[in-house]
C-alpha atoms as a PDB file:
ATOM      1  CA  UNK A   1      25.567 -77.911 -68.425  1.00  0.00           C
ATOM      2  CA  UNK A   2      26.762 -76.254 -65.145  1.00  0.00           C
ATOM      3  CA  UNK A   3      23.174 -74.447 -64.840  1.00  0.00           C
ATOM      4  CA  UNK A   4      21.189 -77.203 -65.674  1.00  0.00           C
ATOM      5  CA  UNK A   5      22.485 -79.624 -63.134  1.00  0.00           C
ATOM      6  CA  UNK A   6      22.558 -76.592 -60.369  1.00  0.00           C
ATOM      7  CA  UNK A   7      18.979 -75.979 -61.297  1.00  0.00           C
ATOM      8  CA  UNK A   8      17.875 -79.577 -61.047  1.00  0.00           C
ATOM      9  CA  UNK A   9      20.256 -80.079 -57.779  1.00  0.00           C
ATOM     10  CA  UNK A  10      18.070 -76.537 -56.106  1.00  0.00           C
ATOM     11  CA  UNK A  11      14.952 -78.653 -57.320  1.00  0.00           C
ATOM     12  CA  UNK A  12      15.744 -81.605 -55.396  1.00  0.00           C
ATOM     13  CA  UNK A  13      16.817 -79.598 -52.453  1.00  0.00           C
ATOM     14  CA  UNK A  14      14.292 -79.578 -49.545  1.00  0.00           C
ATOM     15  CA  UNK A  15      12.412 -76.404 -49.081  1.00  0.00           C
ATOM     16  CA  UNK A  16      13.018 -76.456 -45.525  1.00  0.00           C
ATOM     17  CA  UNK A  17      17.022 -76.925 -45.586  1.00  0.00           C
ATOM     18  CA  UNK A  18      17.268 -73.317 -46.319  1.00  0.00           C
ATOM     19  CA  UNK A  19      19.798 -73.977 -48.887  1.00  0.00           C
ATOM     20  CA  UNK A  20      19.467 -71.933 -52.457  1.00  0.00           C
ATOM     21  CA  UNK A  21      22.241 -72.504 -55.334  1.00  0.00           C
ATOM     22  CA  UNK A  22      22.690 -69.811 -57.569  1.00  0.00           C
ATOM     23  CA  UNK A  23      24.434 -69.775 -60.501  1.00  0.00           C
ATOM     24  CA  UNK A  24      26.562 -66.415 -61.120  1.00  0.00           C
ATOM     25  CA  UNK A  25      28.253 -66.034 -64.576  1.00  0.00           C
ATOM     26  CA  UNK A  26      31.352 -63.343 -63.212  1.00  0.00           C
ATOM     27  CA  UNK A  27      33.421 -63.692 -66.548  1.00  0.00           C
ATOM     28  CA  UNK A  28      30.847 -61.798 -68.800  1.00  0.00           C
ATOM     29  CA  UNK A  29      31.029 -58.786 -66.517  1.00  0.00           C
ATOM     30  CA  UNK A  30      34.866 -59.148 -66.004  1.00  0.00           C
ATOM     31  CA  UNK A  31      35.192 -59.395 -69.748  1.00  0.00           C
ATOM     32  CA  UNK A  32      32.901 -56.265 -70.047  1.00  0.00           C
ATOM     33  CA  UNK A  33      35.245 -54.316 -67.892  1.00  0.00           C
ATOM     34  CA  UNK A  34      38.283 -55.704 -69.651  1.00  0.00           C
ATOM     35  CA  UNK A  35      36.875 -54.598 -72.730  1.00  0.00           C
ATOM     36  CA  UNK A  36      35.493 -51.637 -72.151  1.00  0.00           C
ATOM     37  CA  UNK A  37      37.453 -50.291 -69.349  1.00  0.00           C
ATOM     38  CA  UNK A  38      37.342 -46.582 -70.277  1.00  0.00           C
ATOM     39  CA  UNK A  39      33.784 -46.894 -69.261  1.00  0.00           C
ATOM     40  CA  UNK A  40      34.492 -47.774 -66.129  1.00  0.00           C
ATOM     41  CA  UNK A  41      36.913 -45.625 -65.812  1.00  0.00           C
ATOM     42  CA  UNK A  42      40.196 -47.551 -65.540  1.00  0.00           C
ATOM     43  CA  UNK A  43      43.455 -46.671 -67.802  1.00  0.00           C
ATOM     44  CA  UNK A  44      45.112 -50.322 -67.509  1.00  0.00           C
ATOM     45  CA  UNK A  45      43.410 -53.423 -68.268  1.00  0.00           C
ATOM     46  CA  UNK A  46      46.013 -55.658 -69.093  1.00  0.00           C
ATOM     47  CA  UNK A  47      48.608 -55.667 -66.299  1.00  0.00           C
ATOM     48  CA  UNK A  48      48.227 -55.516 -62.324  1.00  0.00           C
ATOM     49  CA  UNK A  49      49.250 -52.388 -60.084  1.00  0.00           C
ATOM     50  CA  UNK A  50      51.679 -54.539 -57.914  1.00  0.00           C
ATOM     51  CA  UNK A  51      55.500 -55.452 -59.323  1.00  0.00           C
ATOM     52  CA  UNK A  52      55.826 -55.441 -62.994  1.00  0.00           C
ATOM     53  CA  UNK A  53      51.941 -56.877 -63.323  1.00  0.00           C
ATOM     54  CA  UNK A  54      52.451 -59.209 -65.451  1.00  0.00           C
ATOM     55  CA  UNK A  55      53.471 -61.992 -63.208  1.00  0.00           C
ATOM     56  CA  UNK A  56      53.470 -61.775 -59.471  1.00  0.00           C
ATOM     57  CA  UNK A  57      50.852 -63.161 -57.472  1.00  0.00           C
ATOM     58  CA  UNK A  58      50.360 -63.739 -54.256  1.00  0.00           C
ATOM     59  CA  UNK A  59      53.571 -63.870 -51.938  1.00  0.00           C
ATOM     60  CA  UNK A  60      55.156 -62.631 -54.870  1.00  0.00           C
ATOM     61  CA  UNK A  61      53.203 -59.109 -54.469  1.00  0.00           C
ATOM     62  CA  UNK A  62      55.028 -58.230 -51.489  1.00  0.00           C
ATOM     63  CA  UNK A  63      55.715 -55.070 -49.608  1.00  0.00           C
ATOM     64  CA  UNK A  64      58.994 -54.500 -51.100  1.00  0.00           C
ATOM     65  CA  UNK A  65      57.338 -54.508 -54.723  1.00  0.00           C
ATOM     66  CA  UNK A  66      56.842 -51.849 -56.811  1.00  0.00           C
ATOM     67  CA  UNK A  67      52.939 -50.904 -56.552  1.00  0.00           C
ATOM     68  CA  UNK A  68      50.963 -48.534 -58.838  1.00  0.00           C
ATOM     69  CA  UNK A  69      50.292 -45.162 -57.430  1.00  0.00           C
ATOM     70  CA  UNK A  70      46.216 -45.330 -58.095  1.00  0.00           C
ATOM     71  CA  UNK A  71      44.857 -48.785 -57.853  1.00  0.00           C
ATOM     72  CA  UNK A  72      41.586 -47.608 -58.622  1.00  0.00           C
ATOM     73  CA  UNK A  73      42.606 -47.224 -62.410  1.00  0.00           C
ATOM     74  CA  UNK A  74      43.297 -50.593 -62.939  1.00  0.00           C
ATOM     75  CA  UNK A  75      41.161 -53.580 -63.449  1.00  0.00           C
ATOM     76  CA  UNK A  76      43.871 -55.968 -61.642  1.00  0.00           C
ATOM     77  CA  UNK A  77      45.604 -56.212 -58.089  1.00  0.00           C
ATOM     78  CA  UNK A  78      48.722 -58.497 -59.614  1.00  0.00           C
ATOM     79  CA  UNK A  79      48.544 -60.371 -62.286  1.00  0.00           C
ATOM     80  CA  UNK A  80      45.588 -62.550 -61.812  1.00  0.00           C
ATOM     81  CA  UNK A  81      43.354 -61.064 -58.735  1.00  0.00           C
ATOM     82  CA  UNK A  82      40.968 -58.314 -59.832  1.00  0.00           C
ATOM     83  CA  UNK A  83      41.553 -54.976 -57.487  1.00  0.00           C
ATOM     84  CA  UNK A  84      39.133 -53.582 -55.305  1.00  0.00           C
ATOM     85  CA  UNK A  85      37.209 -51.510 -57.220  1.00  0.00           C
ATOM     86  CA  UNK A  86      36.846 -54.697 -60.008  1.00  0.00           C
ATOM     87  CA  UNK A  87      35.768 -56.705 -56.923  1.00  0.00           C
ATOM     88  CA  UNK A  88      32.936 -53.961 -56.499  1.00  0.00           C
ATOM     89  CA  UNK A  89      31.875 -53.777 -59.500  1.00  0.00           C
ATOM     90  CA  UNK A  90      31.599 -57.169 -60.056  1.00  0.00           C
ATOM     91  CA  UNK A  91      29.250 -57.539 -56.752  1.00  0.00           C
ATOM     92  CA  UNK A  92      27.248 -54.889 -57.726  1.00  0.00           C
ATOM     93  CA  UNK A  93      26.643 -57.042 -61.328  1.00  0.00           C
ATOM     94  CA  UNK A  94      25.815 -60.443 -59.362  1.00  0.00           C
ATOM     95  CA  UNK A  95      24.006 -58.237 -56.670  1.00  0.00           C
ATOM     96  CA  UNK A  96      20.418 -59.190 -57.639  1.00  0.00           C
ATOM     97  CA  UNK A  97      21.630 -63.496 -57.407  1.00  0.00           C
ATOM     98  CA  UNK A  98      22.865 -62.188 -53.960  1.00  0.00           C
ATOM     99  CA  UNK A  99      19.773 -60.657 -52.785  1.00  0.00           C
ATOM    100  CA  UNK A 100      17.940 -64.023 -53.876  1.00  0.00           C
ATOM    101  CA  UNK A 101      20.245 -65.964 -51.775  1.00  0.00           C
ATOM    102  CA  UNK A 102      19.919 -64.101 -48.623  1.00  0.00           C
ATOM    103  CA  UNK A 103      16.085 -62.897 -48.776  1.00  0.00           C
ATOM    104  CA  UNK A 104      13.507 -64.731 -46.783  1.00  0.00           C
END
């Protein structure tokens, strides 16, 4: 329902404005790395690198907590925010709707 009304909204939008709406479906290829995070190359897809993992966030992911000693083998920052590398990966899945949105 999302895409349909974002697709009839970009329809309606003047050609002029410079304005494009994408839609970008980011849980598929979250869930793909989640799933299949050996192929990516991560050991720990359940649990974050900073403090225990399974619930700081945030303020709560401090400098004085406990932090992983490889973030780039796992999928998660802290419990809920995806590390670096996930962040990258993720871009480079949704990097063809970001070339649409910025080309001429």
């Amino acid at each position: 329902m999302l895409q349909t009304k974002l697709n009839t909204m970009q329809f309606n939008v003047s050609a002029d404005s410079g304005v494009r709406i994408v839609y970008t479906d980011v849980y598929e290829s979250l869930s793909d790395i989640i799933i299949q995070g050996l192929k990516y190359d991560f050991d720990e897809v359940s649990s974050g690198c900073c403090g225990t993992g399974l619930l700081e966030t945030a303020f709560l992911c401090n400098p004085d907590s406990y932090v992983c000693s490889n973030a780039l083998k796992y999928v998660f920052w802290d419990s809920m925010h995806p590390s670096e590398k996930t962040y990258k990966l993720l871009f480079e899945a949704a990097k063809s709707d970001i070339d649409f949105l910025i080309a001429d």
